[in-house]
PDB file of N, CA and C in Angstrom:
ATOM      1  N   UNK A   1       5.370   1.135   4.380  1.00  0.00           N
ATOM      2  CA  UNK A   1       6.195  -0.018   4.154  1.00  0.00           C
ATOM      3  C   UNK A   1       6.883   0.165   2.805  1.00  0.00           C
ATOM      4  N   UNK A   2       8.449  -0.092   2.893  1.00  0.00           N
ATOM      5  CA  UNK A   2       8.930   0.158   1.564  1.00  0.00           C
ATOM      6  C   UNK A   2       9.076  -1.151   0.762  1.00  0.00           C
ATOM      7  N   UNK A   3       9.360  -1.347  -0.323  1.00  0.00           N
ATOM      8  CA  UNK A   3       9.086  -2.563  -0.909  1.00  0.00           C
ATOM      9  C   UNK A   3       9.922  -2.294  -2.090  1.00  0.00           C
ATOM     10  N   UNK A   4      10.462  -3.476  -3.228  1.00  0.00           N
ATOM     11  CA  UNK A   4      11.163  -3.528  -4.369  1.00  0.00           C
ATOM     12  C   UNK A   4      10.242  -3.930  -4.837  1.00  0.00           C
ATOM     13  N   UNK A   5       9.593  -3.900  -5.954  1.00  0.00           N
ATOM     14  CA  UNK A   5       8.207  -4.741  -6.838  1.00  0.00           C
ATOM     15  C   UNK A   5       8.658  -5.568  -8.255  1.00  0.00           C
ATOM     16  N   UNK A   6      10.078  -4.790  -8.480  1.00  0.00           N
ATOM     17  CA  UNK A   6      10.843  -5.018  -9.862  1.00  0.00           C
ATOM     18  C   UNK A   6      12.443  -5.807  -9.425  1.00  0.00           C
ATOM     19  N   UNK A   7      12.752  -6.483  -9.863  1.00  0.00           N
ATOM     20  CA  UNK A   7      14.044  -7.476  -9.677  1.00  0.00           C
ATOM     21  C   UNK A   7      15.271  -6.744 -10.366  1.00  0.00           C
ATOM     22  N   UNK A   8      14.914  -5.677 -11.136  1.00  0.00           N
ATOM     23  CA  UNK A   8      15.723  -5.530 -12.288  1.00  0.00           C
ATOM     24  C   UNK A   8      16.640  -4.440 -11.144  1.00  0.00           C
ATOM     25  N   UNK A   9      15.185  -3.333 -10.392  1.00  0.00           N
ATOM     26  CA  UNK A   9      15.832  -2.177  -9.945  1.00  0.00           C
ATOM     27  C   UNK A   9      16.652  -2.406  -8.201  1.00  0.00           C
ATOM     28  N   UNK A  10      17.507  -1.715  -8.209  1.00  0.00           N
ATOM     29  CA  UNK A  10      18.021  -1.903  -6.810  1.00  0.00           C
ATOM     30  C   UNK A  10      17.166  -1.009  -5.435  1.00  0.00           C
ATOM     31  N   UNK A  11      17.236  -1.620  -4.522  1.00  0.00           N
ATOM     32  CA  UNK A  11      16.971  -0.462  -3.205  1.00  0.00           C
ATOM     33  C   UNK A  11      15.426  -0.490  -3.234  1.00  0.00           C
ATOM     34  N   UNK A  12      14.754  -0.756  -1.962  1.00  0.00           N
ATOM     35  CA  UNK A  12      13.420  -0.524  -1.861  1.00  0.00           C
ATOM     36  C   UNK A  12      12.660   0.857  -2.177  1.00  0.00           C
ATOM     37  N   UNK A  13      12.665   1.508  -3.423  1.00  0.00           N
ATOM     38  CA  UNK A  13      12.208   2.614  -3.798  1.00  0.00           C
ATOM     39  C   UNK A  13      10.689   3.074  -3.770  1.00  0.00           C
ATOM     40  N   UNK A  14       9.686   1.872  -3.849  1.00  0.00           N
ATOM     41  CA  UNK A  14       8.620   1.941  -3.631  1.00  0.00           C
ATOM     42  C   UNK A  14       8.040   1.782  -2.240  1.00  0.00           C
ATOM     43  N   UNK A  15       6.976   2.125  -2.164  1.00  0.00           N
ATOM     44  CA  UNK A  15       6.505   2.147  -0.828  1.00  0.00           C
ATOM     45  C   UNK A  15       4.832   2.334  -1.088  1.00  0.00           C
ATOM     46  N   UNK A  16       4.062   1.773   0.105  1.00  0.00           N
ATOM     47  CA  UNK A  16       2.888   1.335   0.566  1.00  0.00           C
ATOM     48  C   UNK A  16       2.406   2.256   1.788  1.00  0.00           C
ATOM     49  N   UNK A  17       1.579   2.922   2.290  1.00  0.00           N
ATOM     50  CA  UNK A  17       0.757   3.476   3.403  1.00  0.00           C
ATOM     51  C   UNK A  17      -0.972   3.051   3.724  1.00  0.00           C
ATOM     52  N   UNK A  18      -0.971   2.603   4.669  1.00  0.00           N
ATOM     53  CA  UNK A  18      -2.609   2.481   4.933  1.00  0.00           C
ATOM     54  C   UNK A  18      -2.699   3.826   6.078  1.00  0.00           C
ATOM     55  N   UNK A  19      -3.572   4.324   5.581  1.00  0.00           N
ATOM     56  CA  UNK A  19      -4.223   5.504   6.509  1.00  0.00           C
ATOM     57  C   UNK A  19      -5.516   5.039   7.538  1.00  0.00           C
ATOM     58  N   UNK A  20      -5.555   4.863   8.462  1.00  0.00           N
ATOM     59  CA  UNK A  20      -7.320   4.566   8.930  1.00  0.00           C
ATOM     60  C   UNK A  20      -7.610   5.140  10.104  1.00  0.00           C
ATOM     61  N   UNK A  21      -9.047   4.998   9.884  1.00  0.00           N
ATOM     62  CA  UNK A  21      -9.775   5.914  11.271  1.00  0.00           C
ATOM     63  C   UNK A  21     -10.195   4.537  12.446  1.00  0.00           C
ATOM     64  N   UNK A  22     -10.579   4.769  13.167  1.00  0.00           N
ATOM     65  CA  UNK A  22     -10.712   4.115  14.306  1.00  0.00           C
ATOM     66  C   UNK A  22     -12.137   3.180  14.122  1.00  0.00           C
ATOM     67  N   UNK A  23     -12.552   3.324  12.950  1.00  0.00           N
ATOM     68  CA  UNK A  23     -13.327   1.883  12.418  1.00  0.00           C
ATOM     69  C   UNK A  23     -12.795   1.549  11.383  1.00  0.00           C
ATOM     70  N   UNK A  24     -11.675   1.549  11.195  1.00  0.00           N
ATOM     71  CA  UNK A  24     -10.951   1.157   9.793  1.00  0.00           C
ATOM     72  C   UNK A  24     -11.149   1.721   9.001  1.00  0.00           C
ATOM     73  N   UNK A  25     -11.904   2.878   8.678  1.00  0.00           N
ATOM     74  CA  UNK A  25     -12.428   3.487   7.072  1.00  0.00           C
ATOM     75  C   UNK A  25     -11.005   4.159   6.885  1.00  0.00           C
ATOM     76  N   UNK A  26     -10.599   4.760   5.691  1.00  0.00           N
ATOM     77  CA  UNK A  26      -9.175   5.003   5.229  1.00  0.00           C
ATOM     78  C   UNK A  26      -9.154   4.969   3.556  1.00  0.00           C
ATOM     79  N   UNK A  27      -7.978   4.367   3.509  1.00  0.00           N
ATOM     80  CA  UNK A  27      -7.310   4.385   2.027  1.00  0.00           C
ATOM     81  C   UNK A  27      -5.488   3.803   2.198  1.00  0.00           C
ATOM     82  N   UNK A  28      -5.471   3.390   1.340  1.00  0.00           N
ATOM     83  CA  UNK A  28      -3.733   2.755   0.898  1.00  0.00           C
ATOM     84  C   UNK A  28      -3.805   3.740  -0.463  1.00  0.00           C
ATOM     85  N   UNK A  29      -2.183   3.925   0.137  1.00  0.00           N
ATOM     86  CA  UNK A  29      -1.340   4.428  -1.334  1.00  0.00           C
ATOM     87  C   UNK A  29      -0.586   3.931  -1.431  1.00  0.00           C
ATOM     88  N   UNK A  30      -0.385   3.412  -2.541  1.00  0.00           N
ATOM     89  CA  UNK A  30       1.163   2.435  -2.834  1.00  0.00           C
ATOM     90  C   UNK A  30       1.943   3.938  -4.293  1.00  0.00           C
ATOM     91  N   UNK A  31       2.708   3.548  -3.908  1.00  0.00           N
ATOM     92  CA  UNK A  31       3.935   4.176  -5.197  1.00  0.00           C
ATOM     93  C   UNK A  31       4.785   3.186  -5.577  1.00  0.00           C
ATOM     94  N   UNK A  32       4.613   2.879  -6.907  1.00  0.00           N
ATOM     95  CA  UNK A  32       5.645   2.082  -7.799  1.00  0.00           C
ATOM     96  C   UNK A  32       6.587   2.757  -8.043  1.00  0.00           C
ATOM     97  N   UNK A  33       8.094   3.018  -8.029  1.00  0.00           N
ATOM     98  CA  UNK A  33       8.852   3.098  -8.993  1.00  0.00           C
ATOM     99  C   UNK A  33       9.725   2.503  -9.950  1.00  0.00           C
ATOM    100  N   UNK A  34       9.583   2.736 -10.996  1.00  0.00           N
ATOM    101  CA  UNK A  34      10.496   1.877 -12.047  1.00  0.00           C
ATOM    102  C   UNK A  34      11.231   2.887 -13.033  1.00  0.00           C
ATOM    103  N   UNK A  35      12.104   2.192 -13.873  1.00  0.00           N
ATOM    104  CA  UNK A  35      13.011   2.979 -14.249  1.00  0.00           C
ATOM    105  C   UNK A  35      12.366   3.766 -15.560  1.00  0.00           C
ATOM    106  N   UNK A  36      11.171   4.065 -15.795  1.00  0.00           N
ATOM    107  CA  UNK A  36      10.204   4.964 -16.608  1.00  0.00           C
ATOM    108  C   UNK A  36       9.579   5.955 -15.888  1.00  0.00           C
ATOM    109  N   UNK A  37       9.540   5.533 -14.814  1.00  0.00           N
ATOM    110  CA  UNK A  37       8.841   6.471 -13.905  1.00  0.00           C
ATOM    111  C   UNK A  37       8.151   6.003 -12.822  1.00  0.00           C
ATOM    112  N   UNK A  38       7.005   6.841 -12.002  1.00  0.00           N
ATOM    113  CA  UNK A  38       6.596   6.415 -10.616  1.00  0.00           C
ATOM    114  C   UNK A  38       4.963   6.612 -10.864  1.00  0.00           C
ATOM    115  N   UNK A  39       4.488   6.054 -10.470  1.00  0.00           N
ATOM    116  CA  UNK A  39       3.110   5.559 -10.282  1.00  0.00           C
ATOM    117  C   UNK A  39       2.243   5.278  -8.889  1.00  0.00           C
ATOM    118  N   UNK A  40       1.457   6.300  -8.836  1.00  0.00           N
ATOM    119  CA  UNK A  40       0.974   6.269  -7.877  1.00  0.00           C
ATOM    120  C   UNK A  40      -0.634   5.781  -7.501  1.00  0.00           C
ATOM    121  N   UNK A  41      -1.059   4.637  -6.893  1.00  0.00           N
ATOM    122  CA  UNK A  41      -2.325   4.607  -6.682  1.00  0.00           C
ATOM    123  C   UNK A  41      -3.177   4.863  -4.968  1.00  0.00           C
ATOM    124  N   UNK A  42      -4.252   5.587  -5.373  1.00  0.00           N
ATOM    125  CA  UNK A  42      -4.753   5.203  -4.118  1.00  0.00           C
ATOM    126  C   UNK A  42      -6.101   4.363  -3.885  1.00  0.00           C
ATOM    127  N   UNK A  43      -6.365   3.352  -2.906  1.00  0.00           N
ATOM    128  CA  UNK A  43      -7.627   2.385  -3.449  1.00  0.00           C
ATOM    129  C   UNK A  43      -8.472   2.969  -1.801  1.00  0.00           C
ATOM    130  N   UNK A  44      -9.822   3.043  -1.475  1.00  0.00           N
ATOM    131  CA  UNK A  44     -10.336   2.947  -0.684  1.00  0.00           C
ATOM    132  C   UNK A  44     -10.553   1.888   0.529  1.00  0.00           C
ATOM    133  N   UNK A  45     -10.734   2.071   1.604  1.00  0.00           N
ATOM    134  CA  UNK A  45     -10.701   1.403   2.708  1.00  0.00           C
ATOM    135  C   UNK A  45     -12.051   1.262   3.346  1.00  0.00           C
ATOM    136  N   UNK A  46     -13.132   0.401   3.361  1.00  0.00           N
ATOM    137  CA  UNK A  46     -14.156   0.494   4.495  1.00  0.00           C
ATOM    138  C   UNK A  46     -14.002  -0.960   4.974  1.00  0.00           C
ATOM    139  N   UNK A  47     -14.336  -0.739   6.716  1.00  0.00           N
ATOM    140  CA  UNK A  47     -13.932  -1.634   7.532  1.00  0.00           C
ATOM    141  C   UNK A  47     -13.326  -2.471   7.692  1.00  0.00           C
ATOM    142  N   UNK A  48     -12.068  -1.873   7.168  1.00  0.00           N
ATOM    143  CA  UNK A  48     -10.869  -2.922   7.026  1.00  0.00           C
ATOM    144  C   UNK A  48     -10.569  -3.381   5.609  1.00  0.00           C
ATOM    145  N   UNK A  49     -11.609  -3.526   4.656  1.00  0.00           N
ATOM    146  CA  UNK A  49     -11.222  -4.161   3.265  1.00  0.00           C
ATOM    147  C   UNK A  49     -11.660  -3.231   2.585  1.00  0.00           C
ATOM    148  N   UNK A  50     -11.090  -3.484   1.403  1.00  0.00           N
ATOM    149  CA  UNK A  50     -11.259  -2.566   0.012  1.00  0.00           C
ATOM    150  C   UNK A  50     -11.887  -3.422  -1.209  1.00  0.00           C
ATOM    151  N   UNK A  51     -12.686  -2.667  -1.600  1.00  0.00           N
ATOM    152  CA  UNK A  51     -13.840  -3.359  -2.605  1.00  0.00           C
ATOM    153  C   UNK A  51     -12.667  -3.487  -4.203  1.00  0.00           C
ATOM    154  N   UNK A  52     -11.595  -2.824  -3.959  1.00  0.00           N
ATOM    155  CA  UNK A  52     -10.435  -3.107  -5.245  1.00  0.00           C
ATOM    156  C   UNK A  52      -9.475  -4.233  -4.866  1.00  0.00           C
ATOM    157  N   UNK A  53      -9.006  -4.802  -6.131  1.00  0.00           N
ATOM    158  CA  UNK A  53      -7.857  -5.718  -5.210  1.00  0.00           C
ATOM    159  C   UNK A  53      -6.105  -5.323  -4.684  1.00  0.00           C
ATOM    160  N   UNK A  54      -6.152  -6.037  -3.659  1.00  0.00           N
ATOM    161  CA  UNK A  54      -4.975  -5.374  -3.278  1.00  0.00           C
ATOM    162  C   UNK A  54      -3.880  -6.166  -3.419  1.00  0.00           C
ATOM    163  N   UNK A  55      -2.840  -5.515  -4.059  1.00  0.00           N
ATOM    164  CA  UNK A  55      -1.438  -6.130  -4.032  1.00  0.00           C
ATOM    165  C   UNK A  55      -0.918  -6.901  -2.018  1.00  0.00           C
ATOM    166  N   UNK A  56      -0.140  -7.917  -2.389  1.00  0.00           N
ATOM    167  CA  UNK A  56       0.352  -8.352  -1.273  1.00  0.00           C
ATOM    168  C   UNK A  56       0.873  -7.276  -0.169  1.00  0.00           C
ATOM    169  N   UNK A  57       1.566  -6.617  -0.777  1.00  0.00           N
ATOM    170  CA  UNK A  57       2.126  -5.232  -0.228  1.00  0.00           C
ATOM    171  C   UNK A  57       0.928  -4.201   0.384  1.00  0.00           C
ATOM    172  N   UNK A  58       0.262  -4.334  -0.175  1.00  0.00           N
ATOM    173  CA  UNK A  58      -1.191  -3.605   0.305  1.00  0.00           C
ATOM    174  C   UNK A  58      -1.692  -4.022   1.483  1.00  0.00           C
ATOM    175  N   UNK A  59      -1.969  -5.494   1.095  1.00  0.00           N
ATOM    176  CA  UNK A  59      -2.885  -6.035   2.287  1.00  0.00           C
ATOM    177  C   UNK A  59      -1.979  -6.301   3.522  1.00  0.00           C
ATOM    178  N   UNK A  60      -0.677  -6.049   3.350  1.00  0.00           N
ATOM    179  CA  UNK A  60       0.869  -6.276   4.547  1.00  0.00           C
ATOM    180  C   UNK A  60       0.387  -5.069   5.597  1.00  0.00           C
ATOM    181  N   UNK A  61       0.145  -3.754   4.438  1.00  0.00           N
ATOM    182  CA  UNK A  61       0.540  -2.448   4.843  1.00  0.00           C
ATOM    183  C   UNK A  61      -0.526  -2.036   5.908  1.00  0.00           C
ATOM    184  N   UNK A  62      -2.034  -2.825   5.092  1.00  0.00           N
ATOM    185  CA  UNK A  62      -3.684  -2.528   5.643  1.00  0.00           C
ATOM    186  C   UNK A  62      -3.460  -3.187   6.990  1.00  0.00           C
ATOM    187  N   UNK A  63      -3.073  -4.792   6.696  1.00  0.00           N
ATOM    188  CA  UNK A  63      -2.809  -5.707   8.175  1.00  0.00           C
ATOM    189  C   UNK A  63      -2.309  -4.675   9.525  1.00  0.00           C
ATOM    190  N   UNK A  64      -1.049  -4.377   9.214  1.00  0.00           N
ATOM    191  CA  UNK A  64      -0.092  -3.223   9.837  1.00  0.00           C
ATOM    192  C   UNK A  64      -0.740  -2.439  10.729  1.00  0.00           C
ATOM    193  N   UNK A  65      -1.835  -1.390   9.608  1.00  0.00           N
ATOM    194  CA  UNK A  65      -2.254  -0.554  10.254  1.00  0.00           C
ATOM    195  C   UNK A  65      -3.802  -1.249  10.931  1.00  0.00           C
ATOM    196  N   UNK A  66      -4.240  -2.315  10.544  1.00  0.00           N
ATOM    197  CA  UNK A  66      -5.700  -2.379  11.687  1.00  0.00           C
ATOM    198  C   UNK A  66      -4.647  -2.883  12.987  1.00  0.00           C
ATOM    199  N   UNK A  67      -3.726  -3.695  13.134  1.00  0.00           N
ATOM    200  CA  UNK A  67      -3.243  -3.879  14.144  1.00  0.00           C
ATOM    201  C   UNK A  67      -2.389  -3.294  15.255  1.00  0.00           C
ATOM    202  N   UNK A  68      -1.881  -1.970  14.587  1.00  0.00           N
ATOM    203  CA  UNK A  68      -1.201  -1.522  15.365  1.00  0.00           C
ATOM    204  C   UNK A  68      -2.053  -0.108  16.590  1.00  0.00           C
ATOM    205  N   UNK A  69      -3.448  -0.613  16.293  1.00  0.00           N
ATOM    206  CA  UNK A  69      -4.444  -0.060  17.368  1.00  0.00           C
ATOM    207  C   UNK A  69      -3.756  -0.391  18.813  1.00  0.00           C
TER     208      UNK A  69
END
């Protein structure tokens, strides 16, 4: 899922992925970019939730992928 996170920058440059296995275990990577640079995190996935917190964009991306089973 691509996403803008910053108002300042134009064009959805950033983007979100949930990866998962068929009991939900996985991981999200989100990539920020801003006009300093790009930032990348990845947070863990078990059964659907992640013991880190997740940006809105995260939990869009996680939703996404448990549903599109």
């Amino acid at each position: 899922m691509r996403f803008n996170p910053f108002n300042e920058m134009g064009g959805n440059q950033s983007f979100v992925i949930a990866l998962l296995d068929d009991k939900n275990n996985g991981f999200v990577i989100s990539s920020l970019f801003s006009k300093e640079g790009n930032r990348v995190y990845a947070k863990t996935v078990k059964a659907g939730k992640s013991d880190h917190m997740l940006s809105s964009e995260e939990v869009e991306a996680l939703n996404m992928a448990i549903n599109s089973k």
